[in-house]
Protein backbone atom coordinates (compact mmCIF):
# COMPACT_ATOMS: atom_id res chain seq x y z
CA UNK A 1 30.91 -12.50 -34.06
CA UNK A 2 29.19 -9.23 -34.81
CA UNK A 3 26.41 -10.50 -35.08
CA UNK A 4 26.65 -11.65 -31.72
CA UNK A 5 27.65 -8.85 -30.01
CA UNK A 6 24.53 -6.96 -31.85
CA UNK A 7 22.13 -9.43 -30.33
CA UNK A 8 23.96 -9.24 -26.87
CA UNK A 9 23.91 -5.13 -26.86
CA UNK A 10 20.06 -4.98 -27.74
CA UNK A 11 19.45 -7.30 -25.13
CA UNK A 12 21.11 -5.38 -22.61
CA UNK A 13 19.29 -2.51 -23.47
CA UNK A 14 16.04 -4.33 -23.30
CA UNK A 15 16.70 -5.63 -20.27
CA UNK A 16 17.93 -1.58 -18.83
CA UNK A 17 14.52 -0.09 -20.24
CA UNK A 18 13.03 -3.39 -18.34
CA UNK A 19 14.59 -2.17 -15.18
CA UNK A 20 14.47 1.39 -15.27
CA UNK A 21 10.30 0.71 -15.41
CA UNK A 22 10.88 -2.06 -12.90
CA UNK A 23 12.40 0.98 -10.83
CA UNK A 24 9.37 3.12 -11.64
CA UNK A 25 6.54 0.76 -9.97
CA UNK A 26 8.59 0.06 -7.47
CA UNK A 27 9.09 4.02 -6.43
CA UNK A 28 5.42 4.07 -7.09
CA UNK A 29 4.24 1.44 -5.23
CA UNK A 30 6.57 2.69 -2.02
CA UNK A 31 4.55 6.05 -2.30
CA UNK A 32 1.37 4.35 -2.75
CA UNK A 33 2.18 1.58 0.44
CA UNK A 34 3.74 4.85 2.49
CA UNK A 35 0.28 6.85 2.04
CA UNK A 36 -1.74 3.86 3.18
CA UNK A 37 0.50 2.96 6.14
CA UNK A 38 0.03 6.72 7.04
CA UNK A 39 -3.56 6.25 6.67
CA UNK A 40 -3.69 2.80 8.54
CA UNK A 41 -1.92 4.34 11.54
CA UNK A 42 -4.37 7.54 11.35
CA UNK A 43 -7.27 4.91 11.80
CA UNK A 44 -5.32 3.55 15.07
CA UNK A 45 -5.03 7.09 16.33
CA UNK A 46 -8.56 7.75 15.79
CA UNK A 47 -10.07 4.47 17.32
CA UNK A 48 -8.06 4.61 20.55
CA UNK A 49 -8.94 8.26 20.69
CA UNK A 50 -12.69 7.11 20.21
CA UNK A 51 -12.53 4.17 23.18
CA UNK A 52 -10.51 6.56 25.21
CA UNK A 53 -13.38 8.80 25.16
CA UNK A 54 -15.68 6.53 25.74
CA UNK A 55 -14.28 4.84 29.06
CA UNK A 56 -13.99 8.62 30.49
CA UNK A 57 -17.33 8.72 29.47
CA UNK A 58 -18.68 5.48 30.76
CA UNK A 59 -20.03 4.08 27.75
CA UNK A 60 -19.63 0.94 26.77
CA UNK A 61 -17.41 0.69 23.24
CA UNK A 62 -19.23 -0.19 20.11
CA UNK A 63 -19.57 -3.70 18.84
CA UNK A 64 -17.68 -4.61 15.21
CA UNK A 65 -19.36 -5.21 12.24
CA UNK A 66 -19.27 -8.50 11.36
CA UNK A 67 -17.51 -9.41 7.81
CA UNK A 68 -20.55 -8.99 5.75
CA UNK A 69 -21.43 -5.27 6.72
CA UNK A 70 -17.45 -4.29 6.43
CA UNK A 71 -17.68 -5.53 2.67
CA UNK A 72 -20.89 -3.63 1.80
CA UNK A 73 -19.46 -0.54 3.28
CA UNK A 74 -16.21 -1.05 1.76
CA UNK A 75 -17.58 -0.75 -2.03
């Protein structure tokens, strides 16, 4: 029966160092998803500052890049 509870104990502790690194990413991950949410919602900012501009300047807004030129600048 010892024996048992031995085996059940270093399981549970296992399984708490499991989650307390579990609990790590995640608080990690939230920082890292809150950052680019942040940045995402700069980028909106910006771009309807930039087409606001634009229309009070008359000019016509720029085209997108297609999905090929997005890729190349993206690396």
């Amino acid at each position: 029966m010892k024996h048992l509870l031995g085996k059940i104990e270093a399981r549970q502790q296992l399984i708490r160092e499991t989650a307390g690194q579990l609990r790590e990413q995640i608080a990690l991950l939230t920082e890292q998803l809150a950052a680019a949410e942040h940045t995402l919602q700069r980028l909106d900012i910006t771009r309807e500052t930039m087409l606001e501009l634009a229309a009070e300047d008359g000019i016509e807004p720029p085209e997108p890049l297609p999905p090929g030129y997005r890729e190349v600048l993206a690396t």
